[in-house]
N, C-alpha and C. Protein backbone atom coordinates (compact mmCIF):
# COMPACT_ATOMS: atom_id res chain seq x y z
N UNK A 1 0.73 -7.00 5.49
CA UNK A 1 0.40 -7.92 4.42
C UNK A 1 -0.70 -8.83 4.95
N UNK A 2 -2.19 -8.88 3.97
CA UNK A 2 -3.17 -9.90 4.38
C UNK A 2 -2.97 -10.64 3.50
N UNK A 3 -3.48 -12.20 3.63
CA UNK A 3 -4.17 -12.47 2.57
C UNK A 3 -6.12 -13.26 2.71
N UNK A 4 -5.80 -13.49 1.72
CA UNK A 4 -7.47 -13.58 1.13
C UNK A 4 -7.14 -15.03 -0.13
N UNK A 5 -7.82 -15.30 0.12
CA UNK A 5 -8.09 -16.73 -0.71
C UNK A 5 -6.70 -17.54 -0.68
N UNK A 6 -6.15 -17.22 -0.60
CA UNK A 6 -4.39 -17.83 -0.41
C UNK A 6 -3.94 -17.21 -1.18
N UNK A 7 -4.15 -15.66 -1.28
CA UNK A 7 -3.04 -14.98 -1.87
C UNK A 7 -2.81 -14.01 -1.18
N UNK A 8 -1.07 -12.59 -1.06
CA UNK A 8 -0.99 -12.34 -0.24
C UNK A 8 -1.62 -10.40 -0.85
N UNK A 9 -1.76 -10.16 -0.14
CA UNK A 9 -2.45 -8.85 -0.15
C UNK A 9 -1.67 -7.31 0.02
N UNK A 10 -0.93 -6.51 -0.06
CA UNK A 10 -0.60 -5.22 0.54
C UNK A 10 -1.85 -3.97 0.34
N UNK A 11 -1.92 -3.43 1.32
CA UNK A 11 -2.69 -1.82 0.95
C UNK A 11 -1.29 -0.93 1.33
N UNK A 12 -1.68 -0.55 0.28
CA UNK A 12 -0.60 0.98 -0.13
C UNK A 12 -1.57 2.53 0.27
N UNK A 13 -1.02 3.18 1.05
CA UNK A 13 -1.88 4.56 1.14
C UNK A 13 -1.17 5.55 0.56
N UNK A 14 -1.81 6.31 -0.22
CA UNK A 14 -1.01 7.43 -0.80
C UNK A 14 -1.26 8.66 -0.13
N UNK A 15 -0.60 9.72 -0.07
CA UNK A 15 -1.46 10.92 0.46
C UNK A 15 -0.10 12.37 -0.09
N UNK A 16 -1.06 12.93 -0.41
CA UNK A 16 -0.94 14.35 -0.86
C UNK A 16 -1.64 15.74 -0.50
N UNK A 17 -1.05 15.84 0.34
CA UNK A 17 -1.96 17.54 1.29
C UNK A 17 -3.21 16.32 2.05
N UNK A 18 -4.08 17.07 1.28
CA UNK A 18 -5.34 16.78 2.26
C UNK A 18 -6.14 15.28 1.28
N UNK A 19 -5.59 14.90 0.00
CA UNK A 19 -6.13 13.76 -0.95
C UNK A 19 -5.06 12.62 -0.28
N UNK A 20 -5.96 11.73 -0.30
CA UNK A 20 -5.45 10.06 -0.02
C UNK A 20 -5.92 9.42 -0.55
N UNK A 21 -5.40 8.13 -1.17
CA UNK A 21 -5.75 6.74 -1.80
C UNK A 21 -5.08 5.46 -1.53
N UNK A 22 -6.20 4.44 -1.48
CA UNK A 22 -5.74 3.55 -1.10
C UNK A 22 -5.99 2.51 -2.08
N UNK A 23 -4.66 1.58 -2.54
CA UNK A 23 -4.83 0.53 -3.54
C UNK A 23 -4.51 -0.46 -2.89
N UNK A 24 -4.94 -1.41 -3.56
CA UNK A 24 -4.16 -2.91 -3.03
C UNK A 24 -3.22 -3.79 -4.21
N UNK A 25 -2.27 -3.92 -3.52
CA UNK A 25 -1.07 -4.68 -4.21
C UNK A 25 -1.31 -6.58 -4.00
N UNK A 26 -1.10 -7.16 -5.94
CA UNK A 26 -0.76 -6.91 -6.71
C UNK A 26 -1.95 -6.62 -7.24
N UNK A 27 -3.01 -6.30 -7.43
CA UNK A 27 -4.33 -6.36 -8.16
C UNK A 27 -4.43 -4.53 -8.54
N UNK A 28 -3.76 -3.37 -7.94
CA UNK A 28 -4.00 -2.42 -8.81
C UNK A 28 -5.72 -1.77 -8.00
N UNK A 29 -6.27 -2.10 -7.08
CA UNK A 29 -7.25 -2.03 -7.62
C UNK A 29 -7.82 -0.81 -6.12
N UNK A 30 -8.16 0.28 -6.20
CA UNK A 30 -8.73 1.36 -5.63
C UNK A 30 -9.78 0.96 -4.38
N UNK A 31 -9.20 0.94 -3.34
CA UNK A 31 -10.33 0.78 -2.31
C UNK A 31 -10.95 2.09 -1.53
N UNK A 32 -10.03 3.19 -1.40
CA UNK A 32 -10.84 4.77 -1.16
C UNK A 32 -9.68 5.80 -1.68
N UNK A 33 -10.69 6.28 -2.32
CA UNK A 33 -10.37 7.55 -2.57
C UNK A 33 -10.32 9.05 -2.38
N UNK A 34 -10.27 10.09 -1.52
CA UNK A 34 -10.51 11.57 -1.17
C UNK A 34 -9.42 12.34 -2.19
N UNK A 35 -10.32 12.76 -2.94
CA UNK A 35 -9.36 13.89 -3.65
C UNK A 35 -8.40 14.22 -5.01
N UNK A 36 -7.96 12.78 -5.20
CA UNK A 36 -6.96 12.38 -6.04
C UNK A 36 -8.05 12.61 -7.56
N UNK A 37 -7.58 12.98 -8.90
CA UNK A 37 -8.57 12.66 -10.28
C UNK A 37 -8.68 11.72 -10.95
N UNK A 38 -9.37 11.07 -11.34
CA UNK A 38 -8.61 9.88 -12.04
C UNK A 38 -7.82 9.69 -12.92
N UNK A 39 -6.79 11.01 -13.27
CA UNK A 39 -5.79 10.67 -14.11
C UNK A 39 -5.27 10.09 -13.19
N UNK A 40 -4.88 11.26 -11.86
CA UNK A 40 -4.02 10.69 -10.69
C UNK A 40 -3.63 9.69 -10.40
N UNK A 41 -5.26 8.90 -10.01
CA UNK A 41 -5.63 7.30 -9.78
C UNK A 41 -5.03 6.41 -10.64
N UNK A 42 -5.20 6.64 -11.96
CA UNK A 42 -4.23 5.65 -12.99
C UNK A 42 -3.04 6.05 -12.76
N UNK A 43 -2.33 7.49 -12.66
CA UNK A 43 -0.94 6.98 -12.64
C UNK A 43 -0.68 5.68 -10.63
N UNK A 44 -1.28 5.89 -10.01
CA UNK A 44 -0.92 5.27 -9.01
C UNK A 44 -1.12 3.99 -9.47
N UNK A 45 -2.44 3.49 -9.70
CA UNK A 45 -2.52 1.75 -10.22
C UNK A 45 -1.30 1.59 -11.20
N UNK A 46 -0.60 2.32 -12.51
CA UNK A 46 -0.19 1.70 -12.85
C UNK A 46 1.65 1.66 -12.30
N UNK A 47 1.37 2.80 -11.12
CA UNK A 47 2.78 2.51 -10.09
C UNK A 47 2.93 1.28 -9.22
N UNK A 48 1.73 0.80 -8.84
CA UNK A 48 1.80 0.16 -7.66
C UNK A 48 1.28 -1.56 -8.60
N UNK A 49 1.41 -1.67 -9.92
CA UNK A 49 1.49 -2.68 -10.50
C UNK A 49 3.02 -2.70 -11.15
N UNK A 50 3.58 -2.05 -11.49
CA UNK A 50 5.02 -2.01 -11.77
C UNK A 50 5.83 -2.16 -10.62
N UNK A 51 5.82 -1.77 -9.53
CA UNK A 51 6.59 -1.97 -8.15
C UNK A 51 5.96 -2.51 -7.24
N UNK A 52 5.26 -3.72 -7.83
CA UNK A 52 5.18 -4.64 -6.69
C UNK A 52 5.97 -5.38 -5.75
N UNK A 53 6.50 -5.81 -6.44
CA UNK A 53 8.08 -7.04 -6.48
C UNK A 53 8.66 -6.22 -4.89
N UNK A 54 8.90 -4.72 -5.32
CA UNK A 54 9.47 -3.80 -4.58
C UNK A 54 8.87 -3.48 -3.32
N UNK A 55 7.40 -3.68 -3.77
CA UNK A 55 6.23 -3.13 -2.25
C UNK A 55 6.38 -4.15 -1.55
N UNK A 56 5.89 -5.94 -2.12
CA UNK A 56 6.23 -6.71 -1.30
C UNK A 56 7.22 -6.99 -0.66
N UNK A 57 8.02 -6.83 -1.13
CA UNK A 57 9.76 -7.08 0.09
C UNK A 57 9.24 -5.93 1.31
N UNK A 58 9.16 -4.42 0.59
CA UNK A 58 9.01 -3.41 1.70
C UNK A 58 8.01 -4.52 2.77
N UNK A 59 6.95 -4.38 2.42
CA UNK A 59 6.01 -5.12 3.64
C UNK A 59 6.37 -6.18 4.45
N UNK A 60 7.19 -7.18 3.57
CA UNK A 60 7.81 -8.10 4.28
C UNK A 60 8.57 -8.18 5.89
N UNK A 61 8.91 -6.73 5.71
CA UNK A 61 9.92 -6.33 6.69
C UNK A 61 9.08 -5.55 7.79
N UNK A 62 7.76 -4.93 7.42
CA UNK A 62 6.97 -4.54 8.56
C UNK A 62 6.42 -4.99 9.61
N UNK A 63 6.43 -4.54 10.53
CA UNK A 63 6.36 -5.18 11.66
C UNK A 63 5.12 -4.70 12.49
N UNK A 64 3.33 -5.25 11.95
CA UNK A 64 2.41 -4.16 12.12
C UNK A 64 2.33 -3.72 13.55
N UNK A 65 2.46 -4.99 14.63
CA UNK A 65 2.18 -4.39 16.17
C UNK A 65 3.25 -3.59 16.17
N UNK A 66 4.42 -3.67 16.12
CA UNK A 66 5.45 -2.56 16.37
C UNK A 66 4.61 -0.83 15.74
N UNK A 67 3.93 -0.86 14.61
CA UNK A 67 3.95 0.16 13.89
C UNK A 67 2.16 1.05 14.89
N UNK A 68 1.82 -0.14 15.40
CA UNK A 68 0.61 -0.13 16.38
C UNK A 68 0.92 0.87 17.05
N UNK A 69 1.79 -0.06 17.95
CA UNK A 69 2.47 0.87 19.27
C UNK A 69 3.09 2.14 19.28
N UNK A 70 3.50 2.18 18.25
CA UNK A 70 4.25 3.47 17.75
C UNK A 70 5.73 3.64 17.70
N UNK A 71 6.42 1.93 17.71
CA UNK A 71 7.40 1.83 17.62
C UNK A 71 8.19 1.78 16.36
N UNK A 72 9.09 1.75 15.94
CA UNK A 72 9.62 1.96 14.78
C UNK A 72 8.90 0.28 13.72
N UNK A 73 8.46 0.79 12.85
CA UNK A 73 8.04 -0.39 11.40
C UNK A 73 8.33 -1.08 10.95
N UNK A 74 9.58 -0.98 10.96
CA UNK A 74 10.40 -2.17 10.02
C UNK A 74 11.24 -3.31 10.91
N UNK A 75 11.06 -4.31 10.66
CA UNK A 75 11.61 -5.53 11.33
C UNK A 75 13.54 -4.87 11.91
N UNK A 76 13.65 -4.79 11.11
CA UNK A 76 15.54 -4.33 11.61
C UNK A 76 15.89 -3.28 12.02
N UNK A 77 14.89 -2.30 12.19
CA UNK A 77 15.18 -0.63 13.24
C UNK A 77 15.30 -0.99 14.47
């Protein structure tokens, strides 16, 4: 979780075979794309604007140097 102007930020990566996308939570909004169509792309923005609430807790609990190192991600593993 970043933030930027004083708000807090998640990037979400999606990936499917060899297509990946990356949005940012809560704003919905596409920072790269390989592969995905843009129907695709809309159904993800309008996933990752409906389960925010849900993404942010997830992130909450990540633990990025742990996930660095290659140790387990989440604050309580």
């Amino acid at each position: 979780m970043t933030g930027t102007d004083g708000e807090k930020v998640v990037y979400v990566l999606f990936s499917d075979g060899d297509k990946t996308a990356e949005l940012t939570v809560p704003q919905g909004k596409l920072v790269k794309n390989t592969g995905f169509s843009d129907e695709e792309i809309d159904g993800l923005k309008d996933y990752v604007r409906n389960e925010q609430d849900a993404i942010f807790a997830l992130a909450k609990q990540v633990n990025p140097m742990r996930a660095f190192l290659g140790g387990p991600i989440r604050r309580n593993d």
